[in-house]
N, C-alpha and C. Protein backbone atom coordinates (compact mmCIF):
# COMPACT_ATOMS: atom_id res chain seq x y z
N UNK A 1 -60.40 -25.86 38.96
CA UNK A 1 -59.77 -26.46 37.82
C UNK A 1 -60.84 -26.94 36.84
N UNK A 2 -60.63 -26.97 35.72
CA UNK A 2 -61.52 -27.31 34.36
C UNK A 2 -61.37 -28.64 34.12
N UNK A 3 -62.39 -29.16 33.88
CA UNK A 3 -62.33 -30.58 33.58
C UNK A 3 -61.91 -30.70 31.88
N UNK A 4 -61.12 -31.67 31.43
CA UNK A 4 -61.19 -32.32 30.29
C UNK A 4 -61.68 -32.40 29.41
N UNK A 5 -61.82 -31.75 28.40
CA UNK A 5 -63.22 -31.92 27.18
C UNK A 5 -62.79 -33.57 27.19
N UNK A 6 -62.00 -33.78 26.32
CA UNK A 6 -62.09 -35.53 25.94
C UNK A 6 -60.88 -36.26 26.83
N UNK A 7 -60.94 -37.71 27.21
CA UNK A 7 -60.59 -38.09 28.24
C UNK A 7 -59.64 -39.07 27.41
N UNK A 8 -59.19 -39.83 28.27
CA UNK A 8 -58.39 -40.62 27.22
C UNK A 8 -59.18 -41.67 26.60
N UNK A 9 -60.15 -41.87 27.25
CA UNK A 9 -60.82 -43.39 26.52
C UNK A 9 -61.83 -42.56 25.44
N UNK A 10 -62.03 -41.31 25.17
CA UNK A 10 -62.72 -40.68 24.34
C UNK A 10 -61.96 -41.09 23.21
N UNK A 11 -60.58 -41.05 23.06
CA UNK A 11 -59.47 -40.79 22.86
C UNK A 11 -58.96 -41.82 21.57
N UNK A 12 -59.20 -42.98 22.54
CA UNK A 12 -58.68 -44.35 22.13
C UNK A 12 -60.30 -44.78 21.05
N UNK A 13 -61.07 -44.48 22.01
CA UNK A 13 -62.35 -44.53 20.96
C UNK A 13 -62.31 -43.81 19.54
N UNK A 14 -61.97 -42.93 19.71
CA UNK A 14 -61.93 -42.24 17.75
C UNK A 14 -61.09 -42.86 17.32
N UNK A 15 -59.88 -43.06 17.88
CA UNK A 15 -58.88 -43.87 17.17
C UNK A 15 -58.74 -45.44 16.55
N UNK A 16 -59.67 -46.17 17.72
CA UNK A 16 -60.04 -47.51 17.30
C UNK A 16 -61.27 -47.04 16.05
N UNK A 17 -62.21 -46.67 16.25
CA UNK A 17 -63.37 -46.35 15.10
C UNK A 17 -62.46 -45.86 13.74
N UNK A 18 -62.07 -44.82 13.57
CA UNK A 18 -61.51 -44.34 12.26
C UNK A 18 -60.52 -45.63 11.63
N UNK A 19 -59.24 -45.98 12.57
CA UNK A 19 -59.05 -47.00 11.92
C UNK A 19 -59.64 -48.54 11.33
N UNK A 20 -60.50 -48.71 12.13
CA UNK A 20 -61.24 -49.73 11.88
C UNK A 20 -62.09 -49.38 10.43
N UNK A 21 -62.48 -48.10 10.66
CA UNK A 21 -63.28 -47.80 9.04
C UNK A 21 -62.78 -47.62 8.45
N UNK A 22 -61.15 -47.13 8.53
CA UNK A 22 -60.22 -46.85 7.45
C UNK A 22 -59.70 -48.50 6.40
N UNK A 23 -59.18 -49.42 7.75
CA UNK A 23 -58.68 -50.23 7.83
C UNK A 23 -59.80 -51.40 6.07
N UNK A 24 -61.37 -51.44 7.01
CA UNK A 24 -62.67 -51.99 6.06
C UNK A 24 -62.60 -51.18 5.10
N UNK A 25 -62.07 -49.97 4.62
CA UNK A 25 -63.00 -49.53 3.20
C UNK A 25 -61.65 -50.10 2.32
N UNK A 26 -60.42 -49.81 2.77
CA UNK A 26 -58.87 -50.46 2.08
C UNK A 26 -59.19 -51.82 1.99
N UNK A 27 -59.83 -52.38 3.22
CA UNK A 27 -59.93 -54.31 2.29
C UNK A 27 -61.34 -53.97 1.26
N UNK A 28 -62.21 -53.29 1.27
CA UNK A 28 -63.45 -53.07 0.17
C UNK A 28 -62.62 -52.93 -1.63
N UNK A 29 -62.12 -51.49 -0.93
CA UNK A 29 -61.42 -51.35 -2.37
C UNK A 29 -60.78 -52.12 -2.99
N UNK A 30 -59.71 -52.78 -2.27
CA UNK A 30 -59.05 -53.59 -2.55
C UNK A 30 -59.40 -54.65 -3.64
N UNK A 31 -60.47 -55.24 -3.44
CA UNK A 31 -60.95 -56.50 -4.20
C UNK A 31 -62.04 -55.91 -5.17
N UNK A 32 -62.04 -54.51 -5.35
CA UNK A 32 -62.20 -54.76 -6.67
C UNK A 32 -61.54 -54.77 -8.20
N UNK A 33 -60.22 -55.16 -7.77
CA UNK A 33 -58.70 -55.05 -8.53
C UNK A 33 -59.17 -56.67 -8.69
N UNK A 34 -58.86 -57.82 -8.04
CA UNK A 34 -58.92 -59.12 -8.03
C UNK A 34 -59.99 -59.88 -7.31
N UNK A 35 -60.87 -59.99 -7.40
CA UNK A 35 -62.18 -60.61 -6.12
C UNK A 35 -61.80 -61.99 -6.17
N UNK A 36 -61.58 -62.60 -7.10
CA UNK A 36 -61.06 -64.06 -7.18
C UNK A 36 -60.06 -64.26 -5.99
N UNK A 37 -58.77 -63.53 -6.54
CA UNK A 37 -57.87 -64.14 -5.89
C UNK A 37 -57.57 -63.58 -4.46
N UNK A 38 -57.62 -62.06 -4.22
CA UNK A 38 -57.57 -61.33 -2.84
C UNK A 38 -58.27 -62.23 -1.90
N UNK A 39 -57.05 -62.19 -0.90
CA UNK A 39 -57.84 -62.96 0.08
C UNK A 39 -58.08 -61.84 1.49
N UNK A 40 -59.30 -62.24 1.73
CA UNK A 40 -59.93 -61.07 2.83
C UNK A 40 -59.13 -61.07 4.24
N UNK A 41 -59.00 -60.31 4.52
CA UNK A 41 -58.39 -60.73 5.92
C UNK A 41 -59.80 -60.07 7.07
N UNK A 42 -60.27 -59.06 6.55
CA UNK A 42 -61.48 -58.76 7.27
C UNK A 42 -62.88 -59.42 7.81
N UNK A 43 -62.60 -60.06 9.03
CA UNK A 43 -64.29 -60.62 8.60
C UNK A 43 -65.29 -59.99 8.41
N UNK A 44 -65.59 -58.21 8.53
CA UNK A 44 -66.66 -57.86 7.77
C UNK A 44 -67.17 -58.41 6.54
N UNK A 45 -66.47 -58.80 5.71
CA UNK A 45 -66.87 -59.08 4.14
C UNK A 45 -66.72 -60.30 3.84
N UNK A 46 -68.27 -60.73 3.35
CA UNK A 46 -67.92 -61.78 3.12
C UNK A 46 -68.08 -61.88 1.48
N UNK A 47 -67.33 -63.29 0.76
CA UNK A 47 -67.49 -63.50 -0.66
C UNK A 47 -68.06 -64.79 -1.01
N UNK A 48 -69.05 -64.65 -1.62
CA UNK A 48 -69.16 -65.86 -2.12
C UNK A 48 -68.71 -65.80 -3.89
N UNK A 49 -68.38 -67.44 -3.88
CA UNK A 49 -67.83 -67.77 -5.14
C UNK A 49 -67.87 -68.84 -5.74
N UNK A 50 -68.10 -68.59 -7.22
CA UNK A 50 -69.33 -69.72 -8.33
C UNK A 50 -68.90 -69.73 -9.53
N UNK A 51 -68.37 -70.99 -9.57
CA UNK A 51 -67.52 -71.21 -10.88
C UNK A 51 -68.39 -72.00 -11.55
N UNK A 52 -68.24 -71.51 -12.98
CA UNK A 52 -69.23 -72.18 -13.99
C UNK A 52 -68.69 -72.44 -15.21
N UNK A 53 -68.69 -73.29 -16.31
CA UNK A 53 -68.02 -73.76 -17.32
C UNK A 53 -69.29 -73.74 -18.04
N UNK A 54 -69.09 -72.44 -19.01
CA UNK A 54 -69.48 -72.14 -20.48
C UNK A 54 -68.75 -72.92 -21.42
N UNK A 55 -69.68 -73.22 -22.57
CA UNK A 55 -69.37 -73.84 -23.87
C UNK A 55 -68.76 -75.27 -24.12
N UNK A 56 -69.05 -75.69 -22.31
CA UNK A 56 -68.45 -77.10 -22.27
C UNK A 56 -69.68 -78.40 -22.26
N UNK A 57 -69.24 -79.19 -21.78
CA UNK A 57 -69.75 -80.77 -22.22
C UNK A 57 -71.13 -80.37 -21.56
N UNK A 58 -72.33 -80.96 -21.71
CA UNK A 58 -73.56 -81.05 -20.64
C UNK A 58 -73.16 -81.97 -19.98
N UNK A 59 -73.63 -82.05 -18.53
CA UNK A 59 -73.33 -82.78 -17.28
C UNK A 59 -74.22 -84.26 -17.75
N UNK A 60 -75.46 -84.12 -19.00
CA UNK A 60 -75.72 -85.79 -18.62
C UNK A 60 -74.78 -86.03 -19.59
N UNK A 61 -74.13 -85.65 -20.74
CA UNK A 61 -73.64 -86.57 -22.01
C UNK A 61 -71.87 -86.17 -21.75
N UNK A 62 -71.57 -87.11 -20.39
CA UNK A 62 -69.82 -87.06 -19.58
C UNK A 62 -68.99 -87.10 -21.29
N UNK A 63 -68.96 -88.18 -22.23
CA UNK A 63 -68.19 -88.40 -22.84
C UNK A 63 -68.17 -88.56 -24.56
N UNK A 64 -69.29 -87.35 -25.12
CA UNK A 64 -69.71 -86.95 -25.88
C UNK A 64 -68.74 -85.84 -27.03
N UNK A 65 -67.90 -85.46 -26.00
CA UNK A 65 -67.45 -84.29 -26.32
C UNK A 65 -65.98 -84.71 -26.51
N UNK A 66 -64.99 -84.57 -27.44
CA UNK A 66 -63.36 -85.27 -27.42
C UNK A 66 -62.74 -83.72 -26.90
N UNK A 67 -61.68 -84.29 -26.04
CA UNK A 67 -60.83 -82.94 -25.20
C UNK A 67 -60.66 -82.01 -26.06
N UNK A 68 -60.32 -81.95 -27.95
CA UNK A 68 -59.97 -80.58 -28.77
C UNK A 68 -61.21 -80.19 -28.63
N UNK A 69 -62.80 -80.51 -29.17
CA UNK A 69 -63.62 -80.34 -29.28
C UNK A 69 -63.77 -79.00 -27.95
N UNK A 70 -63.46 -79.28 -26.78
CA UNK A 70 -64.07 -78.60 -25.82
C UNK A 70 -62.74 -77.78 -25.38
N UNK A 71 -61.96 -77.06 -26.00
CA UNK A 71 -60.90 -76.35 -25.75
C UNK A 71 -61.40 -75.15 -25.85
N UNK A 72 -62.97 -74.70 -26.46
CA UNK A 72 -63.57 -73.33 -26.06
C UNK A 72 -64.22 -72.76 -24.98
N UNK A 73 -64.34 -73.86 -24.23
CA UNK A 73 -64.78 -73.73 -22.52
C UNK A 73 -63.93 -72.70 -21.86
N UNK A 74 -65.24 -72.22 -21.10
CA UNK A 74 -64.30 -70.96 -20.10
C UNK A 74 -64.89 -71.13 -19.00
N UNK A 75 -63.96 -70.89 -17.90
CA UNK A 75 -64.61 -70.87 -16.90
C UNK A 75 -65.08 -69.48 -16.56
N UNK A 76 -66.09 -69.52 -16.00
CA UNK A 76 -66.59 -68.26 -15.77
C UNK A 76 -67.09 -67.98 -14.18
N UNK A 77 -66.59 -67.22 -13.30
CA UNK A 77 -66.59 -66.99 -11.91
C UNK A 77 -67.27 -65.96 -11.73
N UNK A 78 -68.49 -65.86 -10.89
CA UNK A 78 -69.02 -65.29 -10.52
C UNK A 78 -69.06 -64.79 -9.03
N UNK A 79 -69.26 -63.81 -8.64
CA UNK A 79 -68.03 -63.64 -7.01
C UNK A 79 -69.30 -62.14 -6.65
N UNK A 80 -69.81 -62.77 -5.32
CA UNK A 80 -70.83 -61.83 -5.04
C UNK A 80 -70.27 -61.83 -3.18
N UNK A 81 -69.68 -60.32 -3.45
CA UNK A 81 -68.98 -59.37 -2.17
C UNK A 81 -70.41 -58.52 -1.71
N UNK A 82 -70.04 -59.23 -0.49
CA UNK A 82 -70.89 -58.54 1.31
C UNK A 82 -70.23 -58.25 1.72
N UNK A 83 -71.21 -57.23 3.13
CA UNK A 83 -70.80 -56.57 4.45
C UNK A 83 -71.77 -56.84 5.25
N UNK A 84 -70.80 -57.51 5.98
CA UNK A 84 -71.81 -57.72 7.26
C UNK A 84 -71.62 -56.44 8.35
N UNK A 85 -73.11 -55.95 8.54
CA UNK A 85 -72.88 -54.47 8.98
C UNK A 85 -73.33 -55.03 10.47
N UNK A 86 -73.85 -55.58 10.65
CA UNK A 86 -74.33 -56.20 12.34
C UNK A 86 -73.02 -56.49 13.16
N UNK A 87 -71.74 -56.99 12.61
CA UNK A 87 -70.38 -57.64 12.84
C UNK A 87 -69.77 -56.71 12.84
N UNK A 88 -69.69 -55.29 11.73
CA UNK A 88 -69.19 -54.60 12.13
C UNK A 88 -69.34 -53.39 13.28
N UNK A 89 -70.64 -53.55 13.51
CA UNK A 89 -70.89 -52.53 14.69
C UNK A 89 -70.77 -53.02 15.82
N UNK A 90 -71.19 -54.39 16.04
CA UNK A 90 -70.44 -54.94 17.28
C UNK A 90 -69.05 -54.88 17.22
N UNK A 91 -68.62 -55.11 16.45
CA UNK A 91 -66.95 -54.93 16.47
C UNK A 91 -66.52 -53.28 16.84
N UNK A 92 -67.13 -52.49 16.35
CA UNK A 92 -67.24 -50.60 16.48
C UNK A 92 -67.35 -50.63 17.89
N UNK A 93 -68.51 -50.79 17.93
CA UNK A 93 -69.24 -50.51 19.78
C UNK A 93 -68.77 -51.21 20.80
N UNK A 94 -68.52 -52.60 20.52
CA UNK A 94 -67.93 -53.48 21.88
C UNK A 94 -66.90 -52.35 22.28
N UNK A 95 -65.56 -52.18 21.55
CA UNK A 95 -64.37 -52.08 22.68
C UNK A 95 -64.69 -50.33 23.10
N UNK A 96 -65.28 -49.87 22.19
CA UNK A 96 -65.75 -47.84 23.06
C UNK A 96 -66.14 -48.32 23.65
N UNK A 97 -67.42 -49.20 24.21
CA UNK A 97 -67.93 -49.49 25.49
C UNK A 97 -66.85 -49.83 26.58
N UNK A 98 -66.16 -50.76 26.03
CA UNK A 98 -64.91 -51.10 27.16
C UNK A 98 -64.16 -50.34 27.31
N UNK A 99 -63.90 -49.20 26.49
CA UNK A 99 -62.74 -48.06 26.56
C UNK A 99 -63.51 -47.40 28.01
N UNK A 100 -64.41 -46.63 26.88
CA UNK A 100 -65.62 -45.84 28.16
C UNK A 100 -65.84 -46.47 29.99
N UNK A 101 -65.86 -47.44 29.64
CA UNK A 101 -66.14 -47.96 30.97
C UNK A 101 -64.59 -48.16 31.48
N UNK A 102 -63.62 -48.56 31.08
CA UNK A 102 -62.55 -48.46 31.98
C UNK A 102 -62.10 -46.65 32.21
N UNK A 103 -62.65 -45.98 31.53
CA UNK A 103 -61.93 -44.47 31.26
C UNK A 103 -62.85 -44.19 32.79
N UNK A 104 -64.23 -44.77 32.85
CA UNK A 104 -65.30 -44.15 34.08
C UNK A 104 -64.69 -44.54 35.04
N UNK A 105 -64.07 -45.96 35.54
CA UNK A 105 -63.92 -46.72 36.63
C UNK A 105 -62.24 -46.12 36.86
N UNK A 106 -61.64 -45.95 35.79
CA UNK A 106 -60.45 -45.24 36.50
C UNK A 106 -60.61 -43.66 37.07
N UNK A 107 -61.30 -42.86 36.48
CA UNK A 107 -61.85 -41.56 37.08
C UNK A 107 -62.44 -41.64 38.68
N UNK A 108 -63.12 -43.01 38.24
CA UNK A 108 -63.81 -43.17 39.92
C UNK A 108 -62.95 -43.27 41.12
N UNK A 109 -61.56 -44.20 40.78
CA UNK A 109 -60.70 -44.36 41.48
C UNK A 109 -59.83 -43.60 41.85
N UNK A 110 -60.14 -42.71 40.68
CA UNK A 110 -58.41 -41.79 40.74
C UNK A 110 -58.95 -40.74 41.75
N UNK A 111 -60.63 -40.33 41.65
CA UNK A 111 -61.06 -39.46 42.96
C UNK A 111 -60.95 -39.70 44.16
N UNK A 112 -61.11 -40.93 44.61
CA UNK A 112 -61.04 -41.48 46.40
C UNK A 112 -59.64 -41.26 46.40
C-alpha cells in the first residue's frame, strides 16, 4: 500500500497558514480606508497615534487667545501602522508544530 503524500496535519497546516495570511493582509488593507477610527482586532499590527493641534494657542500663553480667535485650529493625527513579524511567525509556526506533532504521535499509535 502507498503511503499518503499529505497527512491530515499537513492539511490543517496550509489551512491555518493561508488563513491566517489571508485573515492579516484584510485587517492591513482595511485601515487604510480609516486608520483613526478602525479598530484592529489583529495583534500583528500595531498603531500608534498622535494628535496635534495646528494653528492653535501656544502651550505657554493658556489664555491669550479668545475661543473665535482659535476656531482655525485643526487637529491633526498622525497614525504610524506596524507589523510585528516576530508575533506573527510565532503565531504561523507554533500551532504546524502542534499540528505536525500530533499528526506524528497519532501515526505512531495508529501502527502498534
Amino acid at each position: 500500500m502507498k503511503p499518503a503524500l499529505y497527512n491530515r496535519a499537513t492539511h490543517f497546516s496550509i489551512v491555518w497558514g493561508v488563513t491566517l495570511a489571508v485573515l492579516t493582509l484584510l485587517e492591513w488593507h482595511s485601515l487604510d480606508r480609516d486608520p483613526v477610527r478602525h479598530e484592529i482586532i489583529s495583534p500583528f499590527i500595531e498603531r500608534t497615534l498622535s494628535v496635534s493641534l495646528e494653528n492653535g494657542p501656544a502651550a505657554d500663553e493658556p489664555a491669550l487667545i479668545e475661543p473665535d480667535a482659535s476656531q482655525d485650529a485643526v487637529l491633526r493625527y498622525e497614525v504610524d501602522i506596524r507589523f510585528n513579524g516576530p508575533l506573527f511567525l510565532a503565531c504561523f509556526f507554533g500551532p504546524v508544530l502542534v499540528f505536525q506533532g500530533i499528526g506524528l504521535l497519532w501515526n505512531h499509535y495508529r501502527r502498534d
